[in-house]
C-alpha atoms as a PDB file:
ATOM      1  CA  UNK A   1      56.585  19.305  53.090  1.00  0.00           C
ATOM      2  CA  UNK A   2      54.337  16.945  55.147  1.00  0.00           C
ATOM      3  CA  UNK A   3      52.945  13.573  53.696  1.00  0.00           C
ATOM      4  CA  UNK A   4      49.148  14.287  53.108  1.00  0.00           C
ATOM      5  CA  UNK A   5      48.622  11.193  53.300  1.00  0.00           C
ATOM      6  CA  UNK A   6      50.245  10.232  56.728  1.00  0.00           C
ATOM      7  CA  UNK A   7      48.917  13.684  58.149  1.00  0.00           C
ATOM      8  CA  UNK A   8      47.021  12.860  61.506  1.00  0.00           C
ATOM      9  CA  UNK A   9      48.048  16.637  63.469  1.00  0.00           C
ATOM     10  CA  UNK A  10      44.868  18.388  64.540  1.00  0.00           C
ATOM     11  CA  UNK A  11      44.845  22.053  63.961  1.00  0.00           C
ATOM     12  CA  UNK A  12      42.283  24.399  65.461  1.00  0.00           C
ATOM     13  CA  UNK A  13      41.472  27.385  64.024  1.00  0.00           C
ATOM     14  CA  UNK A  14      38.646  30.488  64.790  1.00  0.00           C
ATOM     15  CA  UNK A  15      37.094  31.837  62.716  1.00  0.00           C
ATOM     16  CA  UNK A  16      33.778  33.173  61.184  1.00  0.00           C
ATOM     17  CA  UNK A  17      32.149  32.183  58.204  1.00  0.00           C
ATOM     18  CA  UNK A  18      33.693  34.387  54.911  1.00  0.00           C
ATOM     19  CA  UNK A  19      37.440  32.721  55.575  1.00  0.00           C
ATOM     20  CA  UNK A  20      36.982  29.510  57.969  1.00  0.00           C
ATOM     21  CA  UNK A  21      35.670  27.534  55.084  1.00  0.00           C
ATOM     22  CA  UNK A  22      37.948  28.131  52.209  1.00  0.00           C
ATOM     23  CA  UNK A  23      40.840  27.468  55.444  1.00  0.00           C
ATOM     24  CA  UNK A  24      38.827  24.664  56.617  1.00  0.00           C
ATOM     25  CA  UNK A  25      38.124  22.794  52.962  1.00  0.00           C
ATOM     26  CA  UNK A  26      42.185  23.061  52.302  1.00  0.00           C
ATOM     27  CA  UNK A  27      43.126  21.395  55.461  1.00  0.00           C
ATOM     28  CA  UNK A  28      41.006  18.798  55.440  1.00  0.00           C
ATOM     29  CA  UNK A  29      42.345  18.039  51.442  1.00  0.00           C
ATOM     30  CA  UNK A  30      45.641  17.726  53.426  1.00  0.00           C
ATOM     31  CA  UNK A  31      43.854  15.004  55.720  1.00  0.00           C
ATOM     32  CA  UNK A  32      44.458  17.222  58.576  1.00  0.00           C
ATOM     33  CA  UNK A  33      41.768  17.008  61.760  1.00  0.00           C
ATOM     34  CA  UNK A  34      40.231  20.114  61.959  1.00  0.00           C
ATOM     35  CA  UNK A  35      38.486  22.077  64.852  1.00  0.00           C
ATOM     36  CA  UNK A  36      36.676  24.998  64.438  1.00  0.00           C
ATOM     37  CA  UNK A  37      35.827  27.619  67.055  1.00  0.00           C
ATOM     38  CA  UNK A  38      32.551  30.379  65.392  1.00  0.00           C
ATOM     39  CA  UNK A  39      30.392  32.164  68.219  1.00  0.00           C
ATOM     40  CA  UNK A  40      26.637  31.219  66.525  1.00  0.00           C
ATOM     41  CA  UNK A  41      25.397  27.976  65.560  1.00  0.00           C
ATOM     42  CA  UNK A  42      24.230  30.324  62.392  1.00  0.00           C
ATOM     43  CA  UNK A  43      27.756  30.456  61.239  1.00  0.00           C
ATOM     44  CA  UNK A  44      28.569  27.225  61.979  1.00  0.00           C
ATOM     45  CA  UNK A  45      25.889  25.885  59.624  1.00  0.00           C
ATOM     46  CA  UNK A  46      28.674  27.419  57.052  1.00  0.00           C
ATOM     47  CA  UNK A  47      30.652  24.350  56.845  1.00  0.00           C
ATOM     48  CA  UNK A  48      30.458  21.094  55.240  1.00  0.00           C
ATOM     49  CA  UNK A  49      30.292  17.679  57.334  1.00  0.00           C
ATOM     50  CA  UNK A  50      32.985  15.777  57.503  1.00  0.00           C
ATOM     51  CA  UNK A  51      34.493  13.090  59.928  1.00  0.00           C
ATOM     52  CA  UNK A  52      37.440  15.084  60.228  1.00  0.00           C
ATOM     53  CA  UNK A  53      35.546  18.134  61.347  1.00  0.00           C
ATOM     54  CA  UNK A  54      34.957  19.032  64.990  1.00  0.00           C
ATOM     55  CA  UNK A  55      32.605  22.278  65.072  1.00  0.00           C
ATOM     56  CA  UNK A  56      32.625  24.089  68.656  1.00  0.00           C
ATOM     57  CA  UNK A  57      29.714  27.080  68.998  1.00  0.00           C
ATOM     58  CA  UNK A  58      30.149  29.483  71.735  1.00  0.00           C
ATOM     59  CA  UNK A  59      32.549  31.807  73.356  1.00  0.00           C
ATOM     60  CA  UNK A  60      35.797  31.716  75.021  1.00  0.00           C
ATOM     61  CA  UNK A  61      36.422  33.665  77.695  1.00  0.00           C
ATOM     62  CA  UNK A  62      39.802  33.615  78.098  1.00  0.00           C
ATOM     63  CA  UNK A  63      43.675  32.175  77.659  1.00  0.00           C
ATOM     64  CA  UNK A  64      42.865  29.699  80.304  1.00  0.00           C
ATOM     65  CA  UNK A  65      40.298  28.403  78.596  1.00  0.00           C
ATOM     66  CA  UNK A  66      41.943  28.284  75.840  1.00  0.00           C
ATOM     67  CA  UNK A  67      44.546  26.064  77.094  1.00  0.00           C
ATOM     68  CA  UNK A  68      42.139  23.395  78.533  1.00  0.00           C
ATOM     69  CA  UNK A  69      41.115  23.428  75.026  1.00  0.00           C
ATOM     70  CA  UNK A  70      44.448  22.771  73.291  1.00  0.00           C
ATOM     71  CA  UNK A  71      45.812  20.605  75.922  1.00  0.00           C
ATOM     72  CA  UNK A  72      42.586  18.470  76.111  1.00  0.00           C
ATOM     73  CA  UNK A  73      41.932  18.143  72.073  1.00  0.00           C
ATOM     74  CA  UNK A  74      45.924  17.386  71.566  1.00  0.00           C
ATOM     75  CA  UNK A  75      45.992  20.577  69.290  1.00  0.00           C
ATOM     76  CA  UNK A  76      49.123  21.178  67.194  1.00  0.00           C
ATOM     77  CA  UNK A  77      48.420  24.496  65.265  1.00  0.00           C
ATOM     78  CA  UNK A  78      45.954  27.217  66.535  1.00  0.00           C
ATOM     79  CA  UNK A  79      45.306  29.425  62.825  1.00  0.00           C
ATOM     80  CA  UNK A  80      43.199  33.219  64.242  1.00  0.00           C
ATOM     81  CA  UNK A  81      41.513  34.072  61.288  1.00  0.00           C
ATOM     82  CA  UNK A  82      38.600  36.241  63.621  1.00  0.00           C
ATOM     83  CA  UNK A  83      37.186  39.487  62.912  1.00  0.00           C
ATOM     84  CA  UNK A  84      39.791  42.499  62.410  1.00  0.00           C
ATOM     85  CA  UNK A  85      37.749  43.941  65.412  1.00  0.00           C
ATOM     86  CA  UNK A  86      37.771  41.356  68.146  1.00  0.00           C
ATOM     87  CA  UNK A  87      41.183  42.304  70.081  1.00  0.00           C
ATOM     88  CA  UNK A  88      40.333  40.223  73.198  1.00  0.00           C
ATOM     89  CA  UNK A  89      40.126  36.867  71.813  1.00  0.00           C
ATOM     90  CA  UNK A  90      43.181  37.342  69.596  1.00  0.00           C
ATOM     91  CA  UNK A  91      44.997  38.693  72.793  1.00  0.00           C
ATOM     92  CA  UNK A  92      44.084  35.618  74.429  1.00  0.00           C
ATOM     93  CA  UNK A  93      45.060  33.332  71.799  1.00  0.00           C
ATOM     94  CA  UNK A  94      48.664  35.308  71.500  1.00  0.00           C
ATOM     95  CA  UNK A  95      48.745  34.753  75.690  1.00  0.00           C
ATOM     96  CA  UNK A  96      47.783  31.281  75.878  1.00  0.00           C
ATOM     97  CA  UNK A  97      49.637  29.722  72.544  1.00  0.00           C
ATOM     98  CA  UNK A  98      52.532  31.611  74.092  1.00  0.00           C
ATOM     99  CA  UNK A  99      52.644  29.898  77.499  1.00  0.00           C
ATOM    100  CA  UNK A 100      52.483  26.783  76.063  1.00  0.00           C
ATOM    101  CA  UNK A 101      54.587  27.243  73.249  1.00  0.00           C
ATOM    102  CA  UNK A 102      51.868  26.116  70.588  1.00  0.00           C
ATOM    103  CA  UNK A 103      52.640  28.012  67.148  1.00  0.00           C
ATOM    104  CA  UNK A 104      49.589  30.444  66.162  1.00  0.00           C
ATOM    105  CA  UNK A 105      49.524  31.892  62.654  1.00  0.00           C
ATOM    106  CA  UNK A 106      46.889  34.470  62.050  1.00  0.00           C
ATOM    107  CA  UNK A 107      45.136  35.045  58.539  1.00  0.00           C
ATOM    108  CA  UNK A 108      43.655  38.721  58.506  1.00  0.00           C
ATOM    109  CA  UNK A 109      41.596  40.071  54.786  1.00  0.00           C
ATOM    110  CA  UNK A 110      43.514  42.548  52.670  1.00  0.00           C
ATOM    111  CA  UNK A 111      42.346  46.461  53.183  1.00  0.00           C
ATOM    112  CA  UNK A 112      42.859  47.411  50.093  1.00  0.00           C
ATOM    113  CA  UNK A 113      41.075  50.643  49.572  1.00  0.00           C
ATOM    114  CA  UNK A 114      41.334  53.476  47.175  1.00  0.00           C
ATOM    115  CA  UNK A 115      40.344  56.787  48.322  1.00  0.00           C
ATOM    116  CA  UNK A 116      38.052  58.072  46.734  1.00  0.00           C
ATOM    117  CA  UNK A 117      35.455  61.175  46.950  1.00  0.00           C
ATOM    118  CA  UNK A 118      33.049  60.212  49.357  1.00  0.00           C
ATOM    119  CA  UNK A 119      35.517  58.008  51.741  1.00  0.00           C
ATOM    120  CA  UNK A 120      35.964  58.931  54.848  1.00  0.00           C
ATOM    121  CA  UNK A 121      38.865  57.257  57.758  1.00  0.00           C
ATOM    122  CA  UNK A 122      38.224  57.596  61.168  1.00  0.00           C
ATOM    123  CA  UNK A 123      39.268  56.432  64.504  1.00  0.00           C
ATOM    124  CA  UNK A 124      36.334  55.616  66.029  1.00  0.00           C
ATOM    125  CA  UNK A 125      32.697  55.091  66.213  1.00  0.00           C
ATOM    126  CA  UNK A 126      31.715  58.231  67.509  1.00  0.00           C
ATOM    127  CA  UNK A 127      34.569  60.474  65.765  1.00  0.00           C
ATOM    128  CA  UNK A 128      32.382  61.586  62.816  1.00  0.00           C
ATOM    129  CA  UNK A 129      33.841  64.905  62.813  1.00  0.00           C
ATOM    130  CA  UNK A 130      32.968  68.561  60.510  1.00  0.00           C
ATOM    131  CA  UNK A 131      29.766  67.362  59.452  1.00  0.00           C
ATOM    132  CA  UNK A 132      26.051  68.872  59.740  1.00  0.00           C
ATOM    133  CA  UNK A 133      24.411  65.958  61.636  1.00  0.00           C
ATOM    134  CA  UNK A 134      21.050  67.413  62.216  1.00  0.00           C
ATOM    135  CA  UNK A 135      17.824  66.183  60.810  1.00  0.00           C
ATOM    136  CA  UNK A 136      20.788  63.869  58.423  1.00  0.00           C
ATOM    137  CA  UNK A 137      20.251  60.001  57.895  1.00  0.00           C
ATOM    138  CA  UNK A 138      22.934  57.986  59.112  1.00  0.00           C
ATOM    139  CA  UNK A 139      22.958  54.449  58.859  1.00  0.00           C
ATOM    140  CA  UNK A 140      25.166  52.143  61.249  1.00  0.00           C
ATOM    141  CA  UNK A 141      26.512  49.014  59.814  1.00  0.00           C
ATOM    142  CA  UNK A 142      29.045  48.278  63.091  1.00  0.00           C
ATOM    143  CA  UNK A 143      27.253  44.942  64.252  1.00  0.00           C
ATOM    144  CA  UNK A 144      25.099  45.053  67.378  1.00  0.00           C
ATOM    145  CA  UNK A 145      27.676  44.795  70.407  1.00  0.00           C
ATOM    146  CA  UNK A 146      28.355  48.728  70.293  1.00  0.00           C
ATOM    147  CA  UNK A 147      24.930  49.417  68.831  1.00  0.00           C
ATOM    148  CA  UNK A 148      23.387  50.872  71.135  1.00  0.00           C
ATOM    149  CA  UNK A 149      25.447  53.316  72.269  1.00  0.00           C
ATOM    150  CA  UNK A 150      26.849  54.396  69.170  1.00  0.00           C
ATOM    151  CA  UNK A 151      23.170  55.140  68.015  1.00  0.00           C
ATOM    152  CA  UNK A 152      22.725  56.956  71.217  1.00  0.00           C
ATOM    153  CA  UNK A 153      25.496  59.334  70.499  1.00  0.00           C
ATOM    154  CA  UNK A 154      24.389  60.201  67.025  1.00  0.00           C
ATOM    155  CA  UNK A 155      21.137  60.521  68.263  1.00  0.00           C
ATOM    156  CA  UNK A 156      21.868  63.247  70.899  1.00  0.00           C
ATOM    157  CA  UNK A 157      23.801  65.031  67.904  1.00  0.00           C
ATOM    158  CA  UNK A 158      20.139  65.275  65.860  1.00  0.00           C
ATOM    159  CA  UNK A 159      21.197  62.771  63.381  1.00  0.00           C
ATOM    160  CA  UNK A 160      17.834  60.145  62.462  1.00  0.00           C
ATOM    161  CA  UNK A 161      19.492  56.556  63.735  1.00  0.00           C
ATOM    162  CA  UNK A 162      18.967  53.509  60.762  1.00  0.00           C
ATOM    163  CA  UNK A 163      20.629  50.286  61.262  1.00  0.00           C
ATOM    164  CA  UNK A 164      21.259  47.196  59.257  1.00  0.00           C
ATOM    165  CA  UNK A 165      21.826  43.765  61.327  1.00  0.00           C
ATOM    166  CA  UNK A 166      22.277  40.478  60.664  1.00  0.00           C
ATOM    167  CA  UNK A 167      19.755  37.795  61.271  1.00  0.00           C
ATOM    168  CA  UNK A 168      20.903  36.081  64.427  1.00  0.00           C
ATOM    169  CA  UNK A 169      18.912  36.173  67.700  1.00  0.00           C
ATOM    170  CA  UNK A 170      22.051  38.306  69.373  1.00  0.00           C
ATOM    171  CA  UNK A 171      21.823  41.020  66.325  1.00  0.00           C
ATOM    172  CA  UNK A 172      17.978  40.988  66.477  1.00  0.00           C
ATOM    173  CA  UNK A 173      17.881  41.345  70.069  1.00  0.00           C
ATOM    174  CA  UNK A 174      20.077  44.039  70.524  1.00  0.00           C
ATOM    175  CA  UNK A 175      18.727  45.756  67.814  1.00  0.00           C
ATOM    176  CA  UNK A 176      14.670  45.792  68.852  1.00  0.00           C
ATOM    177  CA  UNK A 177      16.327  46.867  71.949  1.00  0.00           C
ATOM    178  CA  UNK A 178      18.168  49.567  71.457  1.00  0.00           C
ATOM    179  CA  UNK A 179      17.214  53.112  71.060  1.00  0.00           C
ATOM    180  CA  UNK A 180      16.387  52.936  68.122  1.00  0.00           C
ATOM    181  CA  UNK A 181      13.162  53.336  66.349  1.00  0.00           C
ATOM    182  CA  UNK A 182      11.801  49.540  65.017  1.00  0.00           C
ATOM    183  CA  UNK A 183      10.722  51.676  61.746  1.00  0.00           C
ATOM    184  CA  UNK A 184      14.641  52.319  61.405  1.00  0.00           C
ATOM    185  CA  UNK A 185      15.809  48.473  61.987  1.00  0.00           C
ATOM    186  CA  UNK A 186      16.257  45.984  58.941  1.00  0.00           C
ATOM    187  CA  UNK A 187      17.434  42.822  59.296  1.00  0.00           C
ATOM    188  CA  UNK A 188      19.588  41.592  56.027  1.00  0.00           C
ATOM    189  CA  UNK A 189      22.169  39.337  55.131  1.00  0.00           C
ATOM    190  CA  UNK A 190      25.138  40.907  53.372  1.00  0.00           C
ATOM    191  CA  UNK A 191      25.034  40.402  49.836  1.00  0.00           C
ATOM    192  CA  UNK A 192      27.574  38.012  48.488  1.00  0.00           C
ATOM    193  CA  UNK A 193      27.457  37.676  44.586  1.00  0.00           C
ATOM    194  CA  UNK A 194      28.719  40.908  43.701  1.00  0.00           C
ATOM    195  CA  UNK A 195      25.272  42.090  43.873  1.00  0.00           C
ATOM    196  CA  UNK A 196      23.798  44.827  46.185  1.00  0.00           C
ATOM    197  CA  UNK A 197      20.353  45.294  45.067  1.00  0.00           C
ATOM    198  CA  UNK A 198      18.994  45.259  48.470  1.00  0.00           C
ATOM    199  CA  UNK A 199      21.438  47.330  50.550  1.00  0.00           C
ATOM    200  CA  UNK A 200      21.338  49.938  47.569  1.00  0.00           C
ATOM    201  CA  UNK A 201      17.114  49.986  48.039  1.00  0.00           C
ATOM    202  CA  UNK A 202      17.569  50.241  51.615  1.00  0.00           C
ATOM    203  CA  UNK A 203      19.579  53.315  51.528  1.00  0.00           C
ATOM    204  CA  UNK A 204      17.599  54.671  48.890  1.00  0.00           C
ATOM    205  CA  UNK A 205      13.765  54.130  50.616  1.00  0.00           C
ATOM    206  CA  UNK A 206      15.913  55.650  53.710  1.00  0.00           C
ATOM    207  CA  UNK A 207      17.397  58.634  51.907  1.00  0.00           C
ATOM    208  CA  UNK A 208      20.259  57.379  53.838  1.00  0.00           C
ATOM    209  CA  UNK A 209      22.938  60.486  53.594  1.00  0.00           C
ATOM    210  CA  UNK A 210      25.863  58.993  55.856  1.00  0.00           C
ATOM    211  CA  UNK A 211      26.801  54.765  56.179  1.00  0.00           C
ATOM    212  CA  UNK A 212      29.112  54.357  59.488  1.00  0.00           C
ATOM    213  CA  UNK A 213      30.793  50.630  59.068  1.00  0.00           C
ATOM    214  CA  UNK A 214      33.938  49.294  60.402  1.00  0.00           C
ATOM    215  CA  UNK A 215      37.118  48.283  57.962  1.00  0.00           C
ATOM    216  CA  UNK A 216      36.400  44.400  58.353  1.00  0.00           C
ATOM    217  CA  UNK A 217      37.253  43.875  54.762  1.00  0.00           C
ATOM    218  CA  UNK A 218      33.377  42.342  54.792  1.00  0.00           C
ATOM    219  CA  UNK A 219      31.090  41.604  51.827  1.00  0.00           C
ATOM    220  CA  UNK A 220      29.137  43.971  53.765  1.00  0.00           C
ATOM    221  CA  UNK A 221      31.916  46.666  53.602  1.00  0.00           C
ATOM    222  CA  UNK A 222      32.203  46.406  50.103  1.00  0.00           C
ATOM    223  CA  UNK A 223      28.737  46.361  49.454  1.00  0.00           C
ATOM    224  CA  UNK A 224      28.392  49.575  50.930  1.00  0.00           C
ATOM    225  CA  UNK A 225      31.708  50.709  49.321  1.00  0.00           C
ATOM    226  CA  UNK A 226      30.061  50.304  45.656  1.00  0.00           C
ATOM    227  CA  UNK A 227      26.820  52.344  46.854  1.00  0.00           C
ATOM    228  CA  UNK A 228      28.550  55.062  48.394  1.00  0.00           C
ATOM    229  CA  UNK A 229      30.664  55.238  45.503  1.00  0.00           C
ATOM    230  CA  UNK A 230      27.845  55.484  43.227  1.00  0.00           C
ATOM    231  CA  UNK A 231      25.885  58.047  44.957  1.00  0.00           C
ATOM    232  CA  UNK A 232      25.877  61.321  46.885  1.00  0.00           C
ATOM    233  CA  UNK A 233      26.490  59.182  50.642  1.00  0.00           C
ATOM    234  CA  UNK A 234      29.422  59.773  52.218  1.00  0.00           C
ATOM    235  CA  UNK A 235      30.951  56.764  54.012  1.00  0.00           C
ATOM    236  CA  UNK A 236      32.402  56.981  57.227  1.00  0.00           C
ATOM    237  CA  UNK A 237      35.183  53.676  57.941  1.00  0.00           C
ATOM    238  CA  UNK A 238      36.409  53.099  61.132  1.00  0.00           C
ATOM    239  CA  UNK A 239      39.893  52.015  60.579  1.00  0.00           C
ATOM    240  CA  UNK A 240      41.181  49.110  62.262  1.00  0.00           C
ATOM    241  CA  UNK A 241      42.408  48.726  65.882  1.00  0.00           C
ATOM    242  CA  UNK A 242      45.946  48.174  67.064  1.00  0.00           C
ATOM    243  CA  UNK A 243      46.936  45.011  68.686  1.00  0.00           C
ATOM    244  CA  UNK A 244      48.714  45.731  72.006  1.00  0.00           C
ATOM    245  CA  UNK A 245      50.988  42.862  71.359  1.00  0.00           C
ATOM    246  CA  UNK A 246      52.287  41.865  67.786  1.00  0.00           C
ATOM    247  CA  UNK A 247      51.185  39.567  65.863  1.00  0.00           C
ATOM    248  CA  UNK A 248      54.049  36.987  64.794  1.00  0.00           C
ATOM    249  CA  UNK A 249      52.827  35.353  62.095  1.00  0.00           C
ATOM    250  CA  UNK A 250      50.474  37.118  59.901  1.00  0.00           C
ATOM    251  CA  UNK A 251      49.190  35.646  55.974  1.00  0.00           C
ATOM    252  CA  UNK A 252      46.742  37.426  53.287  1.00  0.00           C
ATOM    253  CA  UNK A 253      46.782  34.683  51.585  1.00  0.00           C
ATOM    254  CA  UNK A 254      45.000  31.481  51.971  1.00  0.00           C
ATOM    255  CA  UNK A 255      47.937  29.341  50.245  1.00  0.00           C
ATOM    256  CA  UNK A 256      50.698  30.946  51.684  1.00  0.00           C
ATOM    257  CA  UNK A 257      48.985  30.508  55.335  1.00  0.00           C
ATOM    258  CA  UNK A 258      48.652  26.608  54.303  1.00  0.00           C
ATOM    259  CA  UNK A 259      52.330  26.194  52.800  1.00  0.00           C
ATOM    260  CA  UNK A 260      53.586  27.628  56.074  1.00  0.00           C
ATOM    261  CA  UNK A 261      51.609  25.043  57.851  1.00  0.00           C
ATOM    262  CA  UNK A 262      52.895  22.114  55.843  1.00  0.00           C
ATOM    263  CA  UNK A 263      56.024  22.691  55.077  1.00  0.00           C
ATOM    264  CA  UNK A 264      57.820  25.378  57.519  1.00  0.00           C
ATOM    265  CA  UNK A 265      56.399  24.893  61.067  1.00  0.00           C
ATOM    266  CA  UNK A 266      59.522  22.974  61.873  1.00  0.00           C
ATOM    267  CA  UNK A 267      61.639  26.089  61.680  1.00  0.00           C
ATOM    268  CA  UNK A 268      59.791  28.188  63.930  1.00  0.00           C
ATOM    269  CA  UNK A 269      60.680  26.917  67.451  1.00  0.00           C
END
C-alpha cells in the first residue's frame, strides 16, 4: 500500500459526471493529482475545486492525442470510467496506454436487471421488432448523437417520435433540429433522488406507450425502469456493445478500483 501522505503520482481519468466524482473525491483523499477528461463544461461544473484538480473540457480524437496528453502531464494511471456506449474513446485509450505501456483500469456501472413484464433486450436502436408501431407513442431516451436518425426510422414505421434530452447546447441543438416535432421535444435533467415525478408526468401528458433507452446503468435508465414497471409501457433496452479488444482491467466497485490503484499496480507489469 502507498504512503498517502508521500503520494505525488498524477492519475488521469475520463469520465462523466454520475462516477468521476465519487473516483475523483477518493483520490484526491489519497493526495493523489488528479486530471479529469468530461466532453461539456456542464459536466465539469460536477466537481469540487481543488489544487490538486486539473479539469480538461473537450474531446479527444484519438490515441495520438492521447499520448501527447500522458507524456506531456507526466501521467501514471489512466482510470476509463466513460459511458458503456462510447467504444471509440475506450478503443483509443486501450491503443494508446498500450503503446506506451501506461496501466489503464476501467470502472464500468453494474447491469443488474431483473426481467420483468414489460422489459424488453435488444440489439439495437432500430431493432424494435413484433410490435404494432402505427399511430403508437414512442419516446427515445438514447442521447442526441443518433437522434436523429433513430427518430427518422420510427417515424417512417408510423410511430409519433417524443424525445427527452438533456440541457446542454449539443442535446438542445440536435434535438430542435432533428425531425422531430418541437411539440414532441422536452428538455430535462434525469432525476437523481430516487424520485421521478417529472419523467413519470411526461410520459403520462404524452400517453407515451413505448420508452427506447440504452443500458447505461443511468439515473435516467432507472428512472424509466420504475415507470415502465409501474405502468402499461413497454421498455425497449438496447443492450450494451462489445468491445473489439478486451478490456484488462475492469472494477464495479469504486473501492476495489482504488485498492488496486494503491496497493497492486506494482504487480501488473
Amino acid at each position: 500500500m502507498q504512503n498517502s501522505g508521500n503520494c505525488h503520482e498524477n492519475v488521469w481519468i475520463l469520465s462523466g459526471t454520475s462516477d468521476g466524482p465519487v473516483i475523483v473525491n477518493k483520490l484526491l483523499k489519497l493526495n493523489y493529482v488528479v486530471f479529469v477528461s468530461v466532453v461539456t463544461y456542464k459536466a465539469s461544473r460536477s466537481y469540487s475545486e481543488n489544487s490538486k484538480l486539473h479539469i480538461i473540457t473537450g474531446k479527444l480524437n484519438d490515441s495520438i492525442e492521447i499520448i501527447n496528453f500522458i507524456e506531456k502531464n507526466k501521467i501514471n494511471y489512466v482510470i476509463d470510467a466513460t459511458h458503456p456506449f462510447a467504444l471509440i474513446i475506450s478503443q483509443n485509450l486501450n491503443e494508446a496506454c498500450k503503446k506506451i505501456k501506461k496501466p489503464l483500469l476501467a470502472f464500468e456501472r453494474k447491469s443488474e436487471i431483473k426481467p420483468f413484464k414489460n422489459l424488453n433486450y435488444i440489439n439495437g436502436l432500430k431493432q424494435i421488432k413484433n410490435e404494432v408501431l402505427v399511430d403508437k407513442n414512442i419516446l427515445l431516451a438514447i442521447g442526441s448523437r443518433l437522434l436523429n436518425e433513430t427518430a427518422s426510422y420510427y417515424l417512417k414505421c408510423g410511430a409519433n417520435v417524443f424525445t427527452r434530452v438533456i440541457p446542454t447546447y449539443e442535446s438542445i441543438s440536435k434535438a430542435f433540429s432533428s425531425c422531430i416535432i418541437n411539440s414532441n421535444i422536452a428538455i430535462l435533467e434525469p432525476s437523481k433522488n430516487k424520485s421521478y415525478i417529472l419523467e413519470k408526468k411526461l410520459c403520462d401528458h404524452w400517453k407515451i406507450d413505448y420508452i427506447l433507452c440504452r443500458d447505461s446503468g443511468s439515473y435516467a435508465q432507472l428512472n424509466w425502469e420504475k415507470i415502465v414497471y409501474e405502468s402499461d409501457i413497454k421498455l425497449f433496452l438496447v443492450k450494451r456493445p462489445k468491445l473489439k479488444f478486451k478490456k484488462s482491467l475492469i472494477f464495479f466497485d469504486y473501492d476495489e478500483l482504488i485498492n488496486q490503484l494503491t496497493g497492486k499496480f506494482s504487480t501488473l507489469g
